[in-house]
C-alpha atoms as a PDB file:
ATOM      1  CA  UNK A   1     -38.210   4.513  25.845  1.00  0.00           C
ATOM      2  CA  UNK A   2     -39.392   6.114  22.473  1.00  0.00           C
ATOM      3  CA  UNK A   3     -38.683   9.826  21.685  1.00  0.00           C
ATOM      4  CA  UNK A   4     -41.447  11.699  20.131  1.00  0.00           C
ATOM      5  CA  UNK A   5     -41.221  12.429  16.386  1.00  0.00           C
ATOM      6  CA  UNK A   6     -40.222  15.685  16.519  1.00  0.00           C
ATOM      7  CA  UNK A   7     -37.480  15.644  19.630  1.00  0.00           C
ATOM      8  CA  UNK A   8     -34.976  17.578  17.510  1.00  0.00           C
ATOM      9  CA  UNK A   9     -37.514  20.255  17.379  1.00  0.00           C
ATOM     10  CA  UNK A  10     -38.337  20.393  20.387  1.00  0.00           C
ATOM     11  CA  UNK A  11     -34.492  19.767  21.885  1.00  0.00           C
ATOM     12  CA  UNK A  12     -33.134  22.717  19.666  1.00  0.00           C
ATOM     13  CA  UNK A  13     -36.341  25.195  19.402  1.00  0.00           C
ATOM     14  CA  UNK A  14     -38.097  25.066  23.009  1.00  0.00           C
ATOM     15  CA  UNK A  15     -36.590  27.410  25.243  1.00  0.00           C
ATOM     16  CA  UNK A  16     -37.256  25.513  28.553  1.00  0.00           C
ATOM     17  CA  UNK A  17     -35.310  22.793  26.627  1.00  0.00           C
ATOM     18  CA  UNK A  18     -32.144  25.019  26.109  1.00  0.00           C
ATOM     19  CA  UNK A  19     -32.910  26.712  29.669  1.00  0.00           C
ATOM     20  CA  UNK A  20     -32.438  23.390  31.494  1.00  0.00           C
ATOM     21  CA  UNK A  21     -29.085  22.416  29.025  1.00  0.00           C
ATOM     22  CA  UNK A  22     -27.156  24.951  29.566  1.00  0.00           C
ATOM     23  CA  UNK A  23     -28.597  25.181  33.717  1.00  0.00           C
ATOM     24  CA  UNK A  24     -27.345  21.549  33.918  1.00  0.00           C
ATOM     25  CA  UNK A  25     -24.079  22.690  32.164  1.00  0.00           C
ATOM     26  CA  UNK A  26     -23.438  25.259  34.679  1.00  0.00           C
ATOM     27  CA  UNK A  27     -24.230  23.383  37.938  1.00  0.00           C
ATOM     28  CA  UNK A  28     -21.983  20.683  36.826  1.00  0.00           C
ATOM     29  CA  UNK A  29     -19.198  23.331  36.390  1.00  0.00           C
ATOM     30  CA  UNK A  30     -20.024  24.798  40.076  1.00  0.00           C
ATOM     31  CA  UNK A  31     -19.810  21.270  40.997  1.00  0.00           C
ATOM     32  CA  UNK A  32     -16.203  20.631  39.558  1.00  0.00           C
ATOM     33  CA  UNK A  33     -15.508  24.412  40.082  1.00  0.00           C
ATOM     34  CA  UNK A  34     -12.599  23.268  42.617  1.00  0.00           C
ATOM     35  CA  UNK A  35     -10.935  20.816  40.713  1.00  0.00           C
ATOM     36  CA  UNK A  36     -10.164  22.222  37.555  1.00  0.00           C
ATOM     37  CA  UNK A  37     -11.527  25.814  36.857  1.00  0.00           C
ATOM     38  CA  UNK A  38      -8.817  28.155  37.025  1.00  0.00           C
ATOM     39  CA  UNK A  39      -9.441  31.179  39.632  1.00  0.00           C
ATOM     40  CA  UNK A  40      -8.579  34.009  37.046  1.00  0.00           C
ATOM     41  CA  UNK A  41     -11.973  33.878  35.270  1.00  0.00           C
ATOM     42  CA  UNK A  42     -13.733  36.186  37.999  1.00  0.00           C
ATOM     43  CA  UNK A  43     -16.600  33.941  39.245  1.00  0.00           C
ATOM     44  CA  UNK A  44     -16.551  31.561  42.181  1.00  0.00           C
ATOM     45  CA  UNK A  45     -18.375  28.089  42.132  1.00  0.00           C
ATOM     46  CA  UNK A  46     -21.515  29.782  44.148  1.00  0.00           C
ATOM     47  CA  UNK A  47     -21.423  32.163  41.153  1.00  0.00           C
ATOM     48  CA  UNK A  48     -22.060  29.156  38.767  1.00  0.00           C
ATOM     49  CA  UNK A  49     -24.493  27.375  41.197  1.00  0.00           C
ATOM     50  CA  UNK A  50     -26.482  30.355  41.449  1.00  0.00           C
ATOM     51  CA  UNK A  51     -26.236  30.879  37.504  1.00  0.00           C
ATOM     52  CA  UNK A  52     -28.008  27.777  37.599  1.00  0.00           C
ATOM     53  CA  UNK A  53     -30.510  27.987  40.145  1.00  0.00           C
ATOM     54  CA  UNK A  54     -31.957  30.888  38.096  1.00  0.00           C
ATOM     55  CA  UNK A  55     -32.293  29.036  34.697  1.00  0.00           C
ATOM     56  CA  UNK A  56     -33.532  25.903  36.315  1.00  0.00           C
ATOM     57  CA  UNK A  57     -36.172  28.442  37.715  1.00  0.00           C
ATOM     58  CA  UNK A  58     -36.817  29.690  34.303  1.00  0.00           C
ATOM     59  CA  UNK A  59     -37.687  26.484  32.545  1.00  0.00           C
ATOM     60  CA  UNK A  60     -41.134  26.458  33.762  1.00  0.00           C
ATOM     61  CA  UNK A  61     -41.626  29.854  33.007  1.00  0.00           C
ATOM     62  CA  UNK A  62     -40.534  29.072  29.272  1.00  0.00           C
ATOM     63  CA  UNK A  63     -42.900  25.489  29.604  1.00  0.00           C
ATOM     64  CA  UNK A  64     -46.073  28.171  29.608  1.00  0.00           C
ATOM     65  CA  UNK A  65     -44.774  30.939  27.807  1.00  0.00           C
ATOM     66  CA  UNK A  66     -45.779  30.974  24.056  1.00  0.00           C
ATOM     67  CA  UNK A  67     -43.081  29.704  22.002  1.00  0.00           C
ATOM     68  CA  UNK A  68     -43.822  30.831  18.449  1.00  0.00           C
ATOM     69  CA  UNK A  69     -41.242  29.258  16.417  1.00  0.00           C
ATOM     70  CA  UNK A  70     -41.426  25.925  18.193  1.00  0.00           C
ATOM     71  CA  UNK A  71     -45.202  25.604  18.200  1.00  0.00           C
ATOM     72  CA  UNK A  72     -45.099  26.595  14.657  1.00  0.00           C
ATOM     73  CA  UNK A  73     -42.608  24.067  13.480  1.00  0.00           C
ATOM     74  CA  UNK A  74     -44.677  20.858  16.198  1.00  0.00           C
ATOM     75  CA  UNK A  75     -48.005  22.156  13.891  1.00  0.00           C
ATOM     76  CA  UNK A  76     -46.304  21.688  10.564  1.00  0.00           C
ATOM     77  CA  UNK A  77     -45.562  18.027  11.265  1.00  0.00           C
ATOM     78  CA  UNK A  78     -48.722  17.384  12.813  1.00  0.00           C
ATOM     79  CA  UNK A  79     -50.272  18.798   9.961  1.00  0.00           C
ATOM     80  CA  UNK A  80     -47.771  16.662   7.589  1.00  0.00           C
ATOM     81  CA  UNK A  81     -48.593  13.987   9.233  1.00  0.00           C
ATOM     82  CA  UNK A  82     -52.214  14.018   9.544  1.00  0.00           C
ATOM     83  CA  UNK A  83     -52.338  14.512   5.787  1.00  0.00           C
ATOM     84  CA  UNK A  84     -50.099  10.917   4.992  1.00  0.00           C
ATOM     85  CA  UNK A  85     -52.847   9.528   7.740  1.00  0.00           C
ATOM     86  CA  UNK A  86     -55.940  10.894   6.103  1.00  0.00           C
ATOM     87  CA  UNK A  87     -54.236   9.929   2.225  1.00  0.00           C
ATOM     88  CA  UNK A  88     -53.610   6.659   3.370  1.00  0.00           C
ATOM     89  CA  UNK A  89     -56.901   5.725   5.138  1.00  0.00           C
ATOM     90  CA  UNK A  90     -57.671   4.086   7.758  1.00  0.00           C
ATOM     91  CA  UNK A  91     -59.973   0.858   6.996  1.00  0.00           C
ATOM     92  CA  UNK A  92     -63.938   0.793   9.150  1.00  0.00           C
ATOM     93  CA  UNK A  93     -62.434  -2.367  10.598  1.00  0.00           C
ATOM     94  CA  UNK A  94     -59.196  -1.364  11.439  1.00  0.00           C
ATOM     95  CA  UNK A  95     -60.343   1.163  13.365  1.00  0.00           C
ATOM     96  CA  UNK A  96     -62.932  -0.390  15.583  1.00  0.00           C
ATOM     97  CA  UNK A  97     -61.968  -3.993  17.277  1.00  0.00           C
ATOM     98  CA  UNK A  98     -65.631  -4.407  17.543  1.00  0.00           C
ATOM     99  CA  UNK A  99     -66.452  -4.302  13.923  1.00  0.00           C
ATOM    100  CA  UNK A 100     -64.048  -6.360  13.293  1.00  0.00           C
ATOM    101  CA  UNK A 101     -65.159  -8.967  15.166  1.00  0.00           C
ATOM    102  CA  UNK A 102     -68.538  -8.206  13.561  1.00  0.00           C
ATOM    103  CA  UNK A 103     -67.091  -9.010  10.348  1.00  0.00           C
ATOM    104  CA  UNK A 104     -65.177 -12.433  11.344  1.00  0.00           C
ATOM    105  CA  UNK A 105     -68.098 -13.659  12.854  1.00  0.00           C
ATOM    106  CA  UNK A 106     -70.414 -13.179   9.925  1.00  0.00           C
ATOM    107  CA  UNK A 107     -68.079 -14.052   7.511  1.00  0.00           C
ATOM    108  CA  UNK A 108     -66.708 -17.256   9.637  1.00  0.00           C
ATOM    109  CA  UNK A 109     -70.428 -17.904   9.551  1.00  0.00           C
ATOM    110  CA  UNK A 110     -70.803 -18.416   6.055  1.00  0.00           C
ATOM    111  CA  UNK A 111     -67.154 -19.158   4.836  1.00  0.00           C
ATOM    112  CA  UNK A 112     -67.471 -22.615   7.601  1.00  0.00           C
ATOM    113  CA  UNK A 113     -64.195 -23.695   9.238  1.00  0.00           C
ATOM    114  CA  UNK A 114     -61.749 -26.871   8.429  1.00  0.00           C
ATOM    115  CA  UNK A 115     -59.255 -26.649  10.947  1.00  0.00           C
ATOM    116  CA  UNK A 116     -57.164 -29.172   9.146  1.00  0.00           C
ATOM    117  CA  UNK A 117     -55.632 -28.137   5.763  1.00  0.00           C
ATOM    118  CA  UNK A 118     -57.179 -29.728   2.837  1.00  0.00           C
ATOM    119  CA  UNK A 119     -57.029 -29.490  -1.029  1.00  0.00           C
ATOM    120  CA  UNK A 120     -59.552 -27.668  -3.108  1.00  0.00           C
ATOM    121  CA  UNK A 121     -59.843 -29.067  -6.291  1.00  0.00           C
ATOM    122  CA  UNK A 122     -61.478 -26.076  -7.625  1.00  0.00           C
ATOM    123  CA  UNK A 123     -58.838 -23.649  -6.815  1.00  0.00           C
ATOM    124  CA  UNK A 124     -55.725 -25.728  -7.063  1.00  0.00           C
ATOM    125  CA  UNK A 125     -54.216 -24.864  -3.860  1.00  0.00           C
ATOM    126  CA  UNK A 126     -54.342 -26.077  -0.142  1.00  0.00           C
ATOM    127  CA  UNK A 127     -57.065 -24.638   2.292  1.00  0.00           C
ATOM    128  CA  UNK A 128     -57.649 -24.012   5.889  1.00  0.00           C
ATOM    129  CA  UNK A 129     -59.965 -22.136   8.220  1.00  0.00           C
ATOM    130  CA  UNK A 130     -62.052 -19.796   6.786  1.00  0.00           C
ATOM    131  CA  UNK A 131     -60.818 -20.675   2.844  1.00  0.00           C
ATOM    132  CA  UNK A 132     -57.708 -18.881   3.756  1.00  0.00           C
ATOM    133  CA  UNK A 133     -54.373 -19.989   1.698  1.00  0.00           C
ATOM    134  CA  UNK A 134     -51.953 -18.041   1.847  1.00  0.00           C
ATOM    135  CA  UNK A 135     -48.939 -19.833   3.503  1.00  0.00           C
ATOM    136  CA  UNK A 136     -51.100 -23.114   3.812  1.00  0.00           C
ATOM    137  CA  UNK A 137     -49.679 -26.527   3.303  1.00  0.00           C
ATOM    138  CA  UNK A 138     -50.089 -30.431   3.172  1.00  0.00           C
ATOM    139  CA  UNK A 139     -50.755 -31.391   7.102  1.00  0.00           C
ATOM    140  CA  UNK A 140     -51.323 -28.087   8.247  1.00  0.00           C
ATOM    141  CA  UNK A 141     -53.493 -27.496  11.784  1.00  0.00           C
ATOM    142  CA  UNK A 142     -54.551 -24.470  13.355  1.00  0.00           C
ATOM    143  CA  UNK A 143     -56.560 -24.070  16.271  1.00  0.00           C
ATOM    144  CA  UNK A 144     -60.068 -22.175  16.140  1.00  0.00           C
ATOM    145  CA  UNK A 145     -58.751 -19.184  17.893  1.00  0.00           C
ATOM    146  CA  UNK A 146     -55.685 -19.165  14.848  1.00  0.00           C
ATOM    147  CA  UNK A 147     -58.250 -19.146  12.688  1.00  0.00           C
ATOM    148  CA  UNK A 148     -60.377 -16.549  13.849  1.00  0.00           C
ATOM    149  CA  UNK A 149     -56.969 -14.290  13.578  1.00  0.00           C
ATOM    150  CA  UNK A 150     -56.215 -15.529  10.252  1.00  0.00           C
ATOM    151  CA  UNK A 151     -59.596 -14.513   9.150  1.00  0.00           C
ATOM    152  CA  UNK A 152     -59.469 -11.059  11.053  1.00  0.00           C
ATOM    153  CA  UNK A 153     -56.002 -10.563   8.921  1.00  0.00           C
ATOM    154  CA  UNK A 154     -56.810 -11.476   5.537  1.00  0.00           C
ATOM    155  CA  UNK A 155     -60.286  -8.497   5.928  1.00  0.00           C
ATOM    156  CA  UNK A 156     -57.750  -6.375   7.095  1.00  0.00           C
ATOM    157  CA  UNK A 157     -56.141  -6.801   4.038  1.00  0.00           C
ATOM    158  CA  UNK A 158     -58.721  -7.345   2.199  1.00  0.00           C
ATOM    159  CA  UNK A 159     -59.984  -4.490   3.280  1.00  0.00           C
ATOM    160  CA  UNK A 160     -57.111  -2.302   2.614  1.00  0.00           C
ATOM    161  CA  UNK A 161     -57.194  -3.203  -1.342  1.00  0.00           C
ATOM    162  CA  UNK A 162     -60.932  -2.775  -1.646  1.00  0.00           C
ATOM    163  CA  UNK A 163     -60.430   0.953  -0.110  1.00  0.00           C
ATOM    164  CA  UNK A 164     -57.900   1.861  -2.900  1.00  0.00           C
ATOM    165  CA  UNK A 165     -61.153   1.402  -5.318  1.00  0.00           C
ATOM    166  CA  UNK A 166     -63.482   3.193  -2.759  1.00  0.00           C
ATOM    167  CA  UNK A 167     -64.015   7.247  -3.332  1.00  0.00           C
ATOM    168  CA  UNK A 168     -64.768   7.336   0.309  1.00  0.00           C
ATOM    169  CA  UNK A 169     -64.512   4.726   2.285  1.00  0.00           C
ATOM    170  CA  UNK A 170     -64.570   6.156   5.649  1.00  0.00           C
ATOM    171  CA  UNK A 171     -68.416   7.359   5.170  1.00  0.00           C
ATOM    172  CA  UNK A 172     -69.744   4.019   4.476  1.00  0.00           C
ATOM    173  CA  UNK A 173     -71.788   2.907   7.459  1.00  0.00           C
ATOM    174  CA  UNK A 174     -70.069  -0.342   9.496  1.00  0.00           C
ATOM    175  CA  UNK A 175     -72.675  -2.773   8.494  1.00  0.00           C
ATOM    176  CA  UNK A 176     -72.669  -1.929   4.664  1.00  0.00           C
ATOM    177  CA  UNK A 177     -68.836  -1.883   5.075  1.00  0.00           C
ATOM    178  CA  UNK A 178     -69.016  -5.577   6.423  1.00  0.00           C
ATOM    179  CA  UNK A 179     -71.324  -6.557   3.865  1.00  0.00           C
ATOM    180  CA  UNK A 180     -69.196  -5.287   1.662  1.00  0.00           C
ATOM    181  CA  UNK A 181     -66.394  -6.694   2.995  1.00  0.00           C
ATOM    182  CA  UNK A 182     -68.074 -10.087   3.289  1.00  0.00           C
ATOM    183  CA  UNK A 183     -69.077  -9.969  -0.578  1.00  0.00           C
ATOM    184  CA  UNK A 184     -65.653  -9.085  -1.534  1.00  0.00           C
ATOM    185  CA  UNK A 185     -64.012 -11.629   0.430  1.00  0.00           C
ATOM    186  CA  UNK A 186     -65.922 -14.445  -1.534  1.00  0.00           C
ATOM    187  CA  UNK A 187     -65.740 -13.146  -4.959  1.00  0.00           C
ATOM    188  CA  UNK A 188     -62.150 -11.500  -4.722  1.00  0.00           C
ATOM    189  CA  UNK A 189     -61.406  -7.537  -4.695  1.00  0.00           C
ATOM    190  CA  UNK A 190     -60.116  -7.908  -8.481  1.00  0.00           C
ATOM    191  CA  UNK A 191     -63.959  -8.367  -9.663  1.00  0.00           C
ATOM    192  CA  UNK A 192     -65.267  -6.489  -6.624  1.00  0.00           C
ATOM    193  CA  UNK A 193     -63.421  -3.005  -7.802  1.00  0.00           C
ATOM    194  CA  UNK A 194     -64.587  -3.481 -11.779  1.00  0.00           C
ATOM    195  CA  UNK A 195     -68.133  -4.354 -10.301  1.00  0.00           C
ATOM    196  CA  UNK A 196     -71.195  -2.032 -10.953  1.00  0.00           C
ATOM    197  CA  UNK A 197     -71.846  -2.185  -6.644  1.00  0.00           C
ATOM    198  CA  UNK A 198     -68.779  -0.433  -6.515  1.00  0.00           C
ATOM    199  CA  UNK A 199     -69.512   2.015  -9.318  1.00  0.00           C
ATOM    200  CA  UNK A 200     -72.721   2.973  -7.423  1.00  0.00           C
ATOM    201  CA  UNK A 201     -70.899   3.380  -3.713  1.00  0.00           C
ATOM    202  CA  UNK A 202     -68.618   5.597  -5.769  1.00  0.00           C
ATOM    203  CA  UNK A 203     -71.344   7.337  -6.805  1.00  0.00           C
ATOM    204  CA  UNK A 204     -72.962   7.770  -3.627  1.00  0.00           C
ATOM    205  CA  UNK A 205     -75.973   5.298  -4.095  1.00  0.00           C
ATOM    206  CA  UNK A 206     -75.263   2.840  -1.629  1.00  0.00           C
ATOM    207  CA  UNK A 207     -78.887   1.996  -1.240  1.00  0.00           C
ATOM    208  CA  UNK A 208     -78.292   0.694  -5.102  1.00  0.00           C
ATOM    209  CA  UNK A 209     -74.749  -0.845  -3.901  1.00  0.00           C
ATOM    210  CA  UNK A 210     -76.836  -2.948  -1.701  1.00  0.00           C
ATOM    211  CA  UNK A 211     -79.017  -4.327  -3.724  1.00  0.00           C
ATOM    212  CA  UNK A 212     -76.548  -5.294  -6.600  1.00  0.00           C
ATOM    213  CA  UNK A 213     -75.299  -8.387  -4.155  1.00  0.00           C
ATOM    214  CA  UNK A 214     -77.840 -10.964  -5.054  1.00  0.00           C
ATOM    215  CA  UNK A 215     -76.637 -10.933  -8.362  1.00  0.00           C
ATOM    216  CA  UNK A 216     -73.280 -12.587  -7.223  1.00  0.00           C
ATOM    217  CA  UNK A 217     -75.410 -16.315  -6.887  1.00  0.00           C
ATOM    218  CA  UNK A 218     -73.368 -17.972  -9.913  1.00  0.00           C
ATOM    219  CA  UNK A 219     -70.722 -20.098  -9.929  1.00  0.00           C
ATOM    220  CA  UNK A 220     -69.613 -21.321 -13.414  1.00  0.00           C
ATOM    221  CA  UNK A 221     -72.612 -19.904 -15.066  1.00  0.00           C
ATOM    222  CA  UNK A 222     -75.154 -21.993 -12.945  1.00  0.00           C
ATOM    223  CA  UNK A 223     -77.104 -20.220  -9.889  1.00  0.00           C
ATOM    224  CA  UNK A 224     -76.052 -21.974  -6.378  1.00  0.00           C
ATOM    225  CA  UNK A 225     -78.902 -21.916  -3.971  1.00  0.00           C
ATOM    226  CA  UNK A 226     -75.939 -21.546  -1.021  1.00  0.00           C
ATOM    227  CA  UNK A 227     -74.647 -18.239  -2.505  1.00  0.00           C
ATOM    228  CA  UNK A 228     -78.120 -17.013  -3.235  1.00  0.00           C
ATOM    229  CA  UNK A 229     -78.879 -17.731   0.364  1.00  0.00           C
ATOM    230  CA  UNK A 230     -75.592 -15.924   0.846  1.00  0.00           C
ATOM    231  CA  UNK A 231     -76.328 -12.805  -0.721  1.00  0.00           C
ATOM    232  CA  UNK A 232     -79.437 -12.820   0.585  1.00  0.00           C
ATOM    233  CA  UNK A 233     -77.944 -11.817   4.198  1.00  0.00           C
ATOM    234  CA  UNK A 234     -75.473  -9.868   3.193  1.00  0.00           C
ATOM    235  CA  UNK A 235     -78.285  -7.629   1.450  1.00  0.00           C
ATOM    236  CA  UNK A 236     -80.111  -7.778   4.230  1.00  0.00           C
ATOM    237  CA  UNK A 237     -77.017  -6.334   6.796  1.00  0.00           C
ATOM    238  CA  UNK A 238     -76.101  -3.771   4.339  1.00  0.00           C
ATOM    239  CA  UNK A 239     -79.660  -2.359   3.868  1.00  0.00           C
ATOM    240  CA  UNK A 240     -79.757  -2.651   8.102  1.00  0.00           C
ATOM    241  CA  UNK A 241     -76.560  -0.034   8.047  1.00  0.00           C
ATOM    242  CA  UNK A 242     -78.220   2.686   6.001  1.00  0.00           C
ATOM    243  CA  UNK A 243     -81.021   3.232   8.548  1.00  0.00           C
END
């Protein structure tokens, strides 16, 4: 069982709260009334019983009775706390399971799979999946449905970092976002937040944003038909998300 964030405001400022503490209280001391009150404090254990019959009966009263102070401290920390929510961000892919699968699939689709860990001479390191590394090693294997998660994780992530260099992420349509994310995934978020697409989402031209990707076709100063071919689709799904 979880308690809700703000129990202790609730516990010490709702009246039906205190109602039903101090009701309990008093039924349990008409309960035990006969074995240890003493009979010189002028009320009998029906007295007590009865005490607590009536604020029992006046919790749900106090449930729909307006309860100022309470209600006013519950919408300060919904308030606080929808503020840190809508600083931090939520990511177009975190929110929505079914962009997110949008994303793996057309990023899997270009990125290819090796389910067994290999070594990429280019980068130095040891590669699996979908070019993930992080955490990879000599012998690794992971299944296609580990990789699928793997790559679901890392745009997460990814997407998390590229956000930070977004003005507003949240009003980028989910196929430019996937592009995006797509893009940014291949080239790294380091040159994707100094890039001049990035400027122009900033600057709300995201028509211009999307036609800034087939300039990414080079690798080592030569232009590679595969990432021209690349950059080509990923134009072509962010242009589709802007109508």
């Amino acid at each position: 069982m979880r308690l809700i964030p703000e129990w202790k405001q609730v516990l010490t400022g709702a009246w039906s709260a205190i109602l039903a503490i101090i009701g309990a209280l008093a039924m349990a001391a008409g309960a035990a009334w006969e074995y240890f009150a003493p009979e010189d404090l002028g009320l009998e254990s029906w007295q007590y019983l009865m005490i607590a019959a009536l604020l029992s009966a006046g919790v749900s009263g106090a449930r729909v009775t307006q309860q100022e102070a309470l209600a006013q401290k519950v919408a300060e920390y919904l308030r606080a706390s929808g503020g840190a929510i809508q600083k931090k961000g939520v990511g177009i892919l975190a929110a929505s399971a079914v962009a997110l699968a949008s994303a793996v699939g057309f990023v899997g689709g270009w990125e290819g799979k090796e389910n067994q860990a290999y070594w990429d001479n280019i980068g130095k390191v040891w590669t699996v999946c979908h070019g993930e590394t992080r955490g990879v090693g000599q012998g690794d294997y992971y299944t296609d449905a580990q990789c699928a998660e793997m790559l679901a994780e890392g745009l997460l992530e990814f997407e998390r970092q590229l956000d930070r260099c977004l003005a507003s992420p949240v009003e980028i349509p989910v196929n430019t976002k996937i592009a995006m994310m797509a893009w940014s995934w291949n080239v790294g978020v380091g040159a994707a937040c100094r890039s001049t697409l990035v400027r122009k989402v900033n600057a709300g031209d995201l028509l211009g944003a999307c036609h800034e990707l087939p300039r990414w076709n080079r690798a080592g100063g030569k232009v590679i038909r595969g990432l021209s071919n690349r950059r080509g689709a990923e134009r072509k799904l962010c242009l589709s998300g802007l109508g």
